[in-house]
Protein backbone atom coordinates (compact mmCIF):
# COMPACT_ATOMS: atom_id res chain seq x y z
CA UNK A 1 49.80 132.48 96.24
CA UNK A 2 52.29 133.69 94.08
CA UNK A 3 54.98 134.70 96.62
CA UNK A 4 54.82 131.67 98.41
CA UNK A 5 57.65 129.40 98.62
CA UNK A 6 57.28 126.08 96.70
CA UNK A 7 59.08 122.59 96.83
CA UNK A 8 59.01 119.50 95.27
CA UNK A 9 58.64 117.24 98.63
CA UNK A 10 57.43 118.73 102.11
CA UNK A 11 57.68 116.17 105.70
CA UNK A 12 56.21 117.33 108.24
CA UNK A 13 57.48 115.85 111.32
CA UNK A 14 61.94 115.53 111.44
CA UNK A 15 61.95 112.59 113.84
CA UNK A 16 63.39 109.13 113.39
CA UNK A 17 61.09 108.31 109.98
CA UNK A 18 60.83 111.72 108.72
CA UNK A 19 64.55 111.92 108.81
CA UNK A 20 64.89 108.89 106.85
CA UNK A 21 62.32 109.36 104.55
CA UNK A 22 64.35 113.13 103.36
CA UNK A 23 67.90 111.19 103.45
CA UNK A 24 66.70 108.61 101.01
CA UNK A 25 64.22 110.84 98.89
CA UNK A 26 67.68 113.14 98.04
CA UNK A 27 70.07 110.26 97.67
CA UNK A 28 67.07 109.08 95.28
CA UNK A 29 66.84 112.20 93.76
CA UNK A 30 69.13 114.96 93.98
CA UNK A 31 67.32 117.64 91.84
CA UNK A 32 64.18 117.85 94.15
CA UNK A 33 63.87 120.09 96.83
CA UNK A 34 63.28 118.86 99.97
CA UNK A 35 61.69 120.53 102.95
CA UNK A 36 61.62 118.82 106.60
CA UNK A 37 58.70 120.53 108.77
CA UNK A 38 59.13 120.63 112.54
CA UNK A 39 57.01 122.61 115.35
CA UNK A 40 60.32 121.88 118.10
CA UNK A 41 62.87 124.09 118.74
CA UNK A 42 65.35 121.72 119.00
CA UNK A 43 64.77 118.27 116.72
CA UNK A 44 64.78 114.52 118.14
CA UNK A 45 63.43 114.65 121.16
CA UNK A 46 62.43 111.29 121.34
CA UNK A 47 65.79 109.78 119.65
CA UNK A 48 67.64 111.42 122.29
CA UNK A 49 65.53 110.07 125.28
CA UNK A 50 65.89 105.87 123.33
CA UNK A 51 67.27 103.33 125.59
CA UNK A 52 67.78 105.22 128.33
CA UNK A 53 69.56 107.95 126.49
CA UNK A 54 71.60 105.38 124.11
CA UNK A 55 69.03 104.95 121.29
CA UNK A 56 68.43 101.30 120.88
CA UNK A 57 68.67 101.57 116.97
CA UNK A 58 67.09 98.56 115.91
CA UNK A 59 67.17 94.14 116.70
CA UNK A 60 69.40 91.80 115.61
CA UNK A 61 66.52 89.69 114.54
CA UNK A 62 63.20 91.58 113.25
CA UNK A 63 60.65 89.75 111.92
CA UNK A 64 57.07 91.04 111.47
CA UNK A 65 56.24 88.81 114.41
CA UNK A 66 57.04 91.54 116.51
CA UNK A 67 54.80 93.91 115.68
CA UNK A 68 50.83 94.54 116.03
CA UNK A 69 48.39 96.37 114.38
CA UNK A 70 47.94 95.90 111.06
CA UNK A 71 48.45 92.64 109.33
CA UNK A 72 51.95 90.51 109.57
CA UNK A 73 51.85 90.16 105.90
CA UNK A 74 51.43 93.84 104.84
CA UNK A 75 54.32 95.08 107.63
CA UNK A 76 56.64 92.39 106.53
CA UNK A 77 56.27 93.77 103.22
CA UNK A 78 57.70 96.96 104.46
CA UNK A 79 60.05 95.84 106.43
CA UNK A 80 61.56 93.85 103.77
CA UNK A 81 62.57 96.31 101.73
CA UNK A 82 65.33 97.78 104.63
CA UNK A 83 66.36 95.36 107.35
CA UNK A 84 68.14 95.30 110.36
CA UNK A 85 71.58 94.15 108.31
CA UNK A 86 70.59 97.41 105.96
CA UNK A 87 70.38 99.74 108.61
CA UNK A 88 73.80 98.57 110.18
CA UNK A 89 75.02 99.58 106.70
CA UNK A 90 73.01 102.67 106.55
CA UNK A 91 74.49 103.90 109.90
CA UNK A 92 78.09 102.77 109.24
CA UNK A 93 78.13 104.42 105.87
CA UNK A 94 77.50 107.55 108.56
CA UNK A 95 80.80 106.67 110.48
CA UNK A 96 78.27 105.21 113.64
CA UNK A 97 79.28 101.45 114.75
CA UNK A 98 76.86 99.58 116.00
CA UNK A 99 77.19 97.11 118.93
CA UNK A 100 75.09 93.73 119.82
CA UNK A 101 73.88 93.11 123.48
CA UNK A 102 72.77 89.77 124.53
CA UNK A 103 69.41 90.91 124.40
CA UNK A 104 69.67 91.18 120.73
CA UNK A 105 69.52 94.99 120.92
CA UNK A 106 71.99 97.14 119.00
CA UNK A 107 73.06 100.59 120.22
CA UNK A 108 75.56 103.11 118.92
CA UNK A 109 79.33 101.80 120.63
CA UNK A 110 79.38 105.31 122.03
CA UNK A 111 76.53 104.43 124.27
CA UNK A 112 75.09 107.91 122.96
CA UNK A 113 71.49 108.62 121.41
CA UNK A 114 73.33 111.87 119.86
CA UNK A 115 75.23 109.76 117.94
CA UNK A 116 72.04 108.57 116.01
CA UNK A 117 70.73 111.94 115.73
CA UNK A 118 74.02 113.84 114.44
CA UNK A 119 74.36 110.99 111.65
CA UNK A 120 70.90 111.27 111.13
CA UNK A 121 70.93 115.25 110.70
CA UNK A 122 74.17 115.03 108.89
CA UNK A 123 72.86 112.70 106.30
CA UNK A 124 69.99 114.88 105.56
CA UNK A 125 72.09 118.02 105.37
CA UNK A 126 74.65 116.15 102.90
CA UNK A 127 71.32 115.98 100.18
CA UNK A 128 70.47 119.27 100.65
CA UNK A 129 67.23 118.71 103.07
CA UNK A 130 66.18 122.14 104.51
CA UNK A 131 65.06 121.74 107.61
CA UNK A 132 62.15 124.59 108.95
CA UNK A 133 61.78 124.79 112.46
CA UNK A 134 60.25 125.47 114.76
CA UNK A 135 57.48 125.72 111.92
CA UNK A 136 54.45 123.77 113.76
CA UNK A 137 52.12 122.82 110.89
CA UNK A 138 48.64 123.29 111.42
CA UNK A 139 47.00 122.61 107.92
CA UNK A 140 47.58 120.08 104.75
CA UNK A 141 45.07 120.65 101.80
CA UNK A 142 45.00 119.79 98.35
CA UNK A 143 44.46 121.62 95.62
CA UNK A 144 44.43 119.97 92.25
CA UNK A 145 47.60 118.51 91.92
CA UNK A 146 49.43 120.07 94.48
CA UNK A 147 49.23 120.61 98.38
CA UNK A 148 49.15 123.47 100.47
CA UNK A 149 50.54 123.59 104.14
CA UNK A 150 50.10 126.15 106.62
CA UNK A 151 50.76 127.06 110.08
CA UNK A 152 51.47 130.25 112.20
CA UNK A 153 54.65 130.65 110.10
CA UNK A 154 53.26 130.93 106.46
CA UNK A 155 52.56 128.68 104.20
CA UNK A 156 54.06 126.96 101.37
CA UNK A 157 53.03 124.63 98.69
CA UNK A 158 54.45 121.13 97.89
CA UNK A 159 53.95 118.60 95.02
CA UNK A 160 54.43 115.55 97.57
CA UNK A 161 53.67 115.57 101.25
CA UNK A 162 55.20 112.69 103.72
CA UNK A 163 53.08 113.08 106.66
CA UNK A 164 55.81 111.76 109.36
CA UNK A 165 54.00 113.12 113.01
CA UNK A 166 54.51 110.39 115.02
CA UNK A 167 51.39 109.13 117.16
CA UNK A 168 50.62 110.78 120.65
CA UNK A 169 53.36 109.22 123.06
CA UNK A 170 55.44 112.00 124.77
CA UNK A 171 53.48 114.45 123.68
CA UNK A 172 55.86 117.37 124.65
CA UNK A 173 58.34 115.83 122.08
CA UNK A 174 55.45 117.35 119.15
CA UNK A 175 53.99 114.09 119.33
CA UNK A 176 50.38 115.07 120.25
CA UNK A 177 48.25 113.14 117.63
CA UNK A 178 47.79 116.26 115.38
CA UNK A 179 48.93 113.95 113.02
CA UNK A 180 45.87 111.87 112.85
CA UNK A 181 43.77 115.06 112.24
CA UNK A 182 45.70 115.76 109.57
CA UNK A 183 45.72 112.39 108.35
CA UNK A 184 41.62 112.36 108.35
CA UNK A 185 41.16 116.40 106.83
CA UNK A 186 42.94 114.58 103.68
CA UNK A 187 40.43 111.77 103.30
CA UNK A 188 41.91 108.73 105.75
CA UNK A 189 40.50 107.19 108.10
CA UNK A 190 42.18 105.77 111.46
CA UNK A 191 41.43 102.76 113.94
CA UNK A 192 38.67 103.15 116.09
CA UNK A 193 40.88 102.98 118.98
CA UNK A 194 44.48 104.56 119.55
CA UNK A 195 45.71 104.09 123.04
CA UNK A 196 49.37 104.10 124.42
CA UNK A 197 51.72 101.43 124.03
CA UNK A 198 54.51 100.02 125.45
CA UNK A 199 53.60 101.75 128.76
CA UNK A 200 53.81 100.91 132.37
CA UNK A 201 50.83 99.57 133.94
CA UNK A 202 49.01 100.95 137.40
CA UNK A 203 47.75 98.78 140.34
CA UNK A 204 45.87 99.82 143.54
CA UNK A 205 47.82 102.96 145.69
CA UNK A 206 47.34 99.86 148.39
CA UNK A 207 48.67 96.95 146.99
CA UNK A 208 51.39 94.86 148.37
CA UNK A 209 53.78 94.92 145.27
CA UNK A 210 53.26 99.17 145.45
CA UNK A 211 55.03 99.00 148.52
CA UNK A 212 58.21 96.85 146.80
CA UNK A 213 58.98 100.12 144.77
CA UNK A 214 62.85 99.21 143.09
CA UNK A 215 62.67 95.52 143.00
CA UNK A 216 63.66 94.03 139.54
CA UNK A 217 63.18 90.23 138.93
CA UNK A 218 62.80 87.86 135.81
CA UNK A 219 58.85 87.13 136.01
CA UNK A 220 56.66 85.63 133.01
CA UNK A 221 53.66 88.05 132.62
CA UNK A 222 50.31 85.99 131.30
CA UNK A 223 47.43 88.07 129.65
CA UNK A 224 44.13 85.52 130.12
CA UNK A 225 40.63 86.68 128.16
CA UNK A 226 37.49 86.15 129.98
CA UNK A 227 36.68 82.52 129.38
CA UNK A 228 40.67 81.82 130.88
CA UNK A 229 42.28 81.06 127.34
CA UNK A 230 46.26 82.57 127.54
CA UNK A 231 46.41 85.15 124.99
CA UNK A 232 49.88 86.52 125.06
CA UNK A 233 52.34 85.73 127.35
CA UNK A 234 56.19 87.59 128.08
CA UNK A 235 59.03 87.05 129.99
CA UNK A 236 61.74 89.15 131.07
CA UNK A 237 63.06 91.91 133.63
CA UNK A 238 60.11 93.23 135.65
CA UNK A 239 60.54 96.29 137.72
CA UNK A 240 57.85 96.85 140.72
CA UNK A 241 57.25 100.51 141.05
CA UNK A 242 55.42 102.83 143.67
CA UNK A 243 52.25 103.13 140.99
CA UNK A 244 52.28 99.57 139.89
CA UNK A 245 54.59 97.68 137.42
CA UNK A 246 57.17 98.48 134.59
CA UNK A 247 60.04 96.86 132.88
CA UNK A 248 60.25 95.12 129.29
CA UNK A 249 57.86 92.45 130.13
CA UNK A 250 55.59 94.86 131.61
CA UNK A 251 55.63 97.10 128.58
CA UNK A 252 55.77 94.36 126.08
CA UNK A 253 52.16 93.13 127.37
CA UNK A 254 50.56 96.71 127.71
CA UNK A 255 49.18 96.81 124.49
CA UNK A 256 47.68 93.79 124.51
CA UNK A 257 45.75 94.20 127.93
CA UNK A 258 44.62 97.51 127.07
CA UNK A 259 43.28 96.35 123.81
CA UNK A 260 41.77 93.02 125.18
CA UNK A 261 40.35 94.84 128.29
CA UNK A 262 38.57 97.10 125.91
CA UNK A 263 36.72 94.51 124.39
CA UNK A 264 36.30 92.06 127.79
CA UNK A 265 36.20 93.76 130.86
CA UNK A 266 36.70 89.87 131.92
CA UNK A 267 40.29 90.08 131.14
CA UNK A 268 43.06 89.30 133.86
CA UNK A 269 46.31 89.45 133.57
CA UNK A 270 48.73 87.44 136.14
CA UNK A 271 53.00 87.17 137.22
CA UNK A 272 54.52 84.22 137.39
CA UNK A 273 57.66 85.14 139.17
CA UNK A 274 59.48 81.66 138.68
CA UNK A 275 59.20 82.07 135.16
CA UNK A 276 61.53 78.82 134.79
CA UNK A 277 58.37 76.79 136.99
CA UNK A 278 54.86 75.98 136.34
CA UNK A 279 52.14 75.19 138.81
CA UNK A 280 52.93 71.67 138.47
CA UNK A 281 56.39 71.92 139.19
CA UNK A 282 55.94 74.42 142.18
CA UNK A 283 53.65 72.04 143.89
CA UNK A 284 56.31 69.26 143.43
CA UNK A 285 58.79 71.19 145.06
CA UNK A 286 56.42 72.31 148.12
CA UNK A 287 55.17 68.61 148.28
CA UNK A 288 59.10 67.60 148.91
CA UNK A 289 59.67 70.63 151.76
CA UNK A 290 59.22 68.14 154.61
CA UNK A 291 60.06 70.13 157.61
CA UNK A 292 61.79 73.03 155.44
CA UNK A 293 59.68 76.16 156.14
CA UNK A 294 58.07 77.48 152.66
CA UNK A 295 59.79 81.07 153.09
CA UNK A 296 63.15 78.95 152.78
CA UNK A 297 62.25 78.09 148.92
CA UNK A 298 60.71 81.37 148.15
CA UNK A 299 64.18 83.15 149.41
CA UNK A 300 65.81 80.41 146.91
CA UNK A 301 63.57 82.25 144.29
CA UNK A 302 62.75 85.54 145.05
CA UNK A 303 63.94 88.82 146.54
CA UNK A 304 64.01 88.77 150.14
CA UNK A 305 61.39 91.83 150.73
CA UNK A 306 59.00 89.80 147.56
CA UNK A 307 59.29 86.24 149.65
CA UNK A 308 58.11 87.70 153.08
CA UNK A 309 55.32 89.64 151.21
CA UNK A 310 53.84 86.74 148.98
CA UNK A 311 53.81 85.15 152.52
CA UNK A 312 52.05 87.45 154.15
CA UNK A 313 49.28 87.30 151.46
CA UNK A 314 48.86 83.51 153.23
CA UNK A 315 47.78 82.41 156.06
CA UNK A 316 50.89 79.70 156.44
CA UNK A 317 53.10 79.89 159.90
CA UNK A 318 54.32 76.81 159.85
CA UNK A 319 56.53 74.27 157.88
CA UNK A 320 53.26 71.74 157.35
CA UNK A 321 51.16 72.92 154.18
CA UNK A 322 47.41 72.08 154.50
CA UNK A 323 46.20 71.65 150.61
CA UNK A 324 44.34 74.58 150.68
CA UNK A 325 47.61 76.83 152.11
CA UNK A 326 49.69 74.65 149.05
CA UNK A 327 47.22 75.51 146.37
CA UNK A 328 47.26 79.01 147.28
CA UNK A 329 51.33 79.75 147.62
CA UNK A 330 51.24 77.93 143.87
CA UNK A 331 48.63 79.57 143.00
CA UNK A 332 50.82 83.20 144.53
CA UNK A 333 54.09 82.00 142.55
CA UNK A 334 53.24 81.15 139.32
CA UNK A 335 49.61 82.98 138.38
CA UNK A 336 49.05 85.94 140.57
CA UNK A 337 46.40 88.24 139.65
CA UNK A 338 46.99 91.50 138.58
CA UNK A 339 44.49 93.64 139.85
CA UNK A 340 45.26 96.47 136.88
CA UNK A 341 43.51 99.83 137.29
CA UNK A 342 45.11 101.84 134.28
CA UNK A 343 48.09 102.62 132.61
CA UNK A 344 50.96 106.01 132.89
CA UNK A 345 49.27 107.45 129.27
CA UNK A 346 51.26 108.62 126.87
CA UNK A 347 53.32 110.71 128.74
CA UNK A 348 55.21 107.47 129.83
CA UNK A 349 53.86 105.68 126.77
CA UNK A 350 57.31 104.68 124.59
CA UNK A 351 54.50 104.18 121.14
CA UNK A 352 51.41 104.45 120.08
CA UNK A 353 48.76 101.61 119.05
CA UNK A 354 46.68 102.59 116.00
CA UNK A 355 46.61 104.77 113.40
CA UNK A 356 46.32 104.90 109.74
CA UNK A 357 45.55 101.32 108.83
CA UNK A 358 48.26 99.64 106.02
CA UNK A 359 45.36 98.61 104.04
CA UNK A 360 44.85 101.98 103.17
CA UNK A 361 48.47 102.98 101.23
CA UNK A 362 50.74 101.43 98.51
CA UNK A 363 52.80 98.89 100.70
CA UNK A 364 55.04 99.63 97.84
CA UNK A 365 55.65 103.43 98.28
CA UNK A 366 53.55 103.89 101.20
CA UNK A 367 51.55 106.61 99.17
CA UNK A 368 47.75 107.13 100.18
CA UNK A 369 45.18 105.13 98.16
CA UNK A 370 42.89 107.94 99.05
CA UNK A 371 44.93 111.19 98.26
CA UNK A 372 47.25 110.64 95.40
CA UNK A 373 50.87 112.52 96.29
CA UNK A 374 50.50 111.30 100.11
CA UNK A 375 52.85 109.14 101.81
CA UNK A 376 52.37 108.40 105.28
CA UNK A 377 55.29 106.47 107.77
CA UNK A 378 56.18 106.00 111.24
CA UNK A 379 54.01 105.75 114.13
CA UNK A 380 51.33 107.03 112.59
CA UNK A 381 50.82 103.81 110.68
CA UNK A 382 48.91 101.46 113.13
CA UNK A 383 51.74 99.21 113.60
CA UNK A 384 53.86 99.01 117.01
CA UNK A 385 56.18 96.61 118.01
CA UNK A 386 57.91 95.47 120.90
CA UNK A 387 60.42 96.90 123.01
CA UNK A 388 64.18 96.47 121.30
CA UNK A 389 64.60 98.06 118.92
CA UNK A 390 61.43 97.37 116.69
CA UNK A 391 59.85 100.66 116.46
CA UNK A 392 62.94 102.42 114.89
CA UNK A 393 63.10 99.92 112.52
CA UNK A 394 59.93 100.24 111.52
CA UNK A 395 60.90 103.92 111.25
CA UNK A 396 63.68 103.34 109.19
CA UNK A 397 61.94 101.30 106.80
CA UNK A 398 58.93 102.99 106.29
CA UNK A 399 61.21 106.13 105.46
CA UNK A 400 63.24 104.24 103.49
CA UNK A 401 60.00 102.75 101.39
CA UNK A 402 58.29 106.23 101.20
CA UNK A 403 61.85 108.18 100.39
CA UNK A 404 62.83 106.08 97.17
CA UNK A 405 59.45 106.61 96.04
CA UNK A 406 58.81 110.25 96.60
């Protein structure tokens, strides 16, 4: 052991949270030496691929109410300590402007994910970070009071470890859940279940809305458990696909059915694509059609190719509604049933639900209760938020928390 290389502070993982957590451990500290570990060729994989390629930094407003997983109380804590208004200053200290959507979202003004990632890199190289890669590591263990970490490469032996892995969505970014292993051969524990998040959602090769592949609408979605009580509920853009259905409100609701589905199989989830109607208001409007035929208002509402295929699900070929055809065309508008059969995985899978609970690290350094020396950020907490930006700012805070303190 005598010839191998030591530091004060080793990450292992150099995406959005590990980065942070070396930029802010340096600016803390300048003396310490810093090591960022990284099994990819080529670092930020999944910064680049944000947004679409623009890297949806973080959300105007971010509020713990955003986020699942562990408790409100203990991620608000975290997120505290860096907000959104902090990581505007954090970037533009960097030279990177930051722009506001309507959404709420803010992206770099260059409309460029390798913005992030160059200020990012830069900011870590201006401390003195070394950055190792590709050095994939397989091993963490700890020996007395220091840590030793190994992989194909070597090994090397660290006072502090920042485990910063990420959690198993797009897995050919380095994010394969190795994390977790490592996580639990240093005495933690994770949630029983870990399944993707923020992923689009598969119906039947044969259902109608698989054959409406491209159409984009406004649409509420409504998750409902098996005694029929509403138990989340999102509205926004909502893209029909060849496999089933994607777009934010899609993705928003995915972890929530595939965590309620694993407890009740009873669990539906259902569209209401007049997201500005409710049942009641529907059958108002189809009460008042007199001779107007009912594909007239659904063309008022919908996409043409959506109108004459809600339509077809009925029996109705006139402009007279029995009460059994009205029932059903409200019942087609404003609560049709989902017949879900899966989800894309992780491949597809923008986060990942679960993890190492908060309850089990110092919300005030994010250092291990269990393995003093530690810390552990990012995804591979179990907290995940919604689309917009809320993930990398729980990224930036959680390496901001563990940084100062390491």
């Amino acid at each position: 052991m005598s010839n191998t290389p030591h530091v004060n502070i080793a990450i292992i993982g150099a995406g959005a949270a590990g980065l942070m957590t070396a930029i802010w451990a340096g600016r803390t500290n300048p003396d310490r030496k810093i090591v960022l570990l990284d099994g990819a060729k080529k670092l930020g994989a999944k910064i680049l691929v944000a947004g679409g390629g623009r890297c949806n930094v973080t959300h105007h407003t971010v509020t713990s109410g955003a986020f699942a997983g562990s408790s409100r109380k203990s991620i608000d804590r975290v997120l505290r300590r860096f907000d959104a208004d902090k990581t505007v200053d954090f970037f533009a200290s960097q030279g990177v402007t930051l722009k506001r959507e309507d959404t709420g979202k803010l992206f770099p003004t260059t409309d460029s994910a390798r913005t992030i990632l160059n200020a990012l890199l830069a900011a870590a190289d201006a401390v003195g970070v070394q950055r190792w890669h590709p050095q994939r590591v397989e091993t963490v263990e700890k020996h007395g009071d220091k840590f030793i970490i190994s992989g194909d490469w070597g090994s090397l032996t660290a006072d502090k470890v920042v485990l910063a892995t990420g959690g198993r969505s797009i897995p050919k970014s380095g994010s394969d859940g190795h994390g977790y292993t490592l996580a639990q051969h240093l005495g933690h524990t994770v949630t029983e279940a870990i399944f993707p998040a923020l992923v689009p959602l598969n119906l039947p090769k044969s259902h109608p809305l698989c054959q409406l592949s491209g159409i984009t609408l406004p649409a509420t979605l409504d998750l409902w458990s098996g005694t029929t009580k509403r138990l989340q509920s999102f509205t926004n853009s909502t893209l029909l696909t060849h496999f089933g259905l994607s777009g934010p409100s899609v993705l928003d609701i995915s972890r929530y059915y595939i965590d309620a589905v694993r407890n009740d199989a009873k669990t539906t989830l259902t569209v209401n694509w007049i997201p500005t109607h409710t049942p009641d208001s529907v059958e108002q409007d189809l009460l008042t059609l007199g001779k107007t035929q009912p594909i007239t208002y659904l063309r008022q509402h919908l996409p043409e190719r959506l109108a004459q295929s809600l339509l077809a699900e009925t029996n109705i070929d006139g402009p007279q509604l029995t009460k059994v055809q009205r029932k059903q065309l409200v019942t087609l508008l404003t609560r049709y049933p989902l017949p879900i059969t899966g989800n894309r995985g992780y491949n597809y899978a923008e986060v990942t639900a679960g993890g190492v609970p908060l309850k089990a690290l110092n919300l005030k350094t994010l250092e291990s209760k269990v393995c003093p020396g530690l810390h552990i950020v990012g995804e591979l907490c179990d907290v995940d938020g919604r689309i917009g930006g809320f993930n990398f700012q729980w990224a930036w805070a959680s390496g901001f928390v563990a940084g100062v303190a390491v």
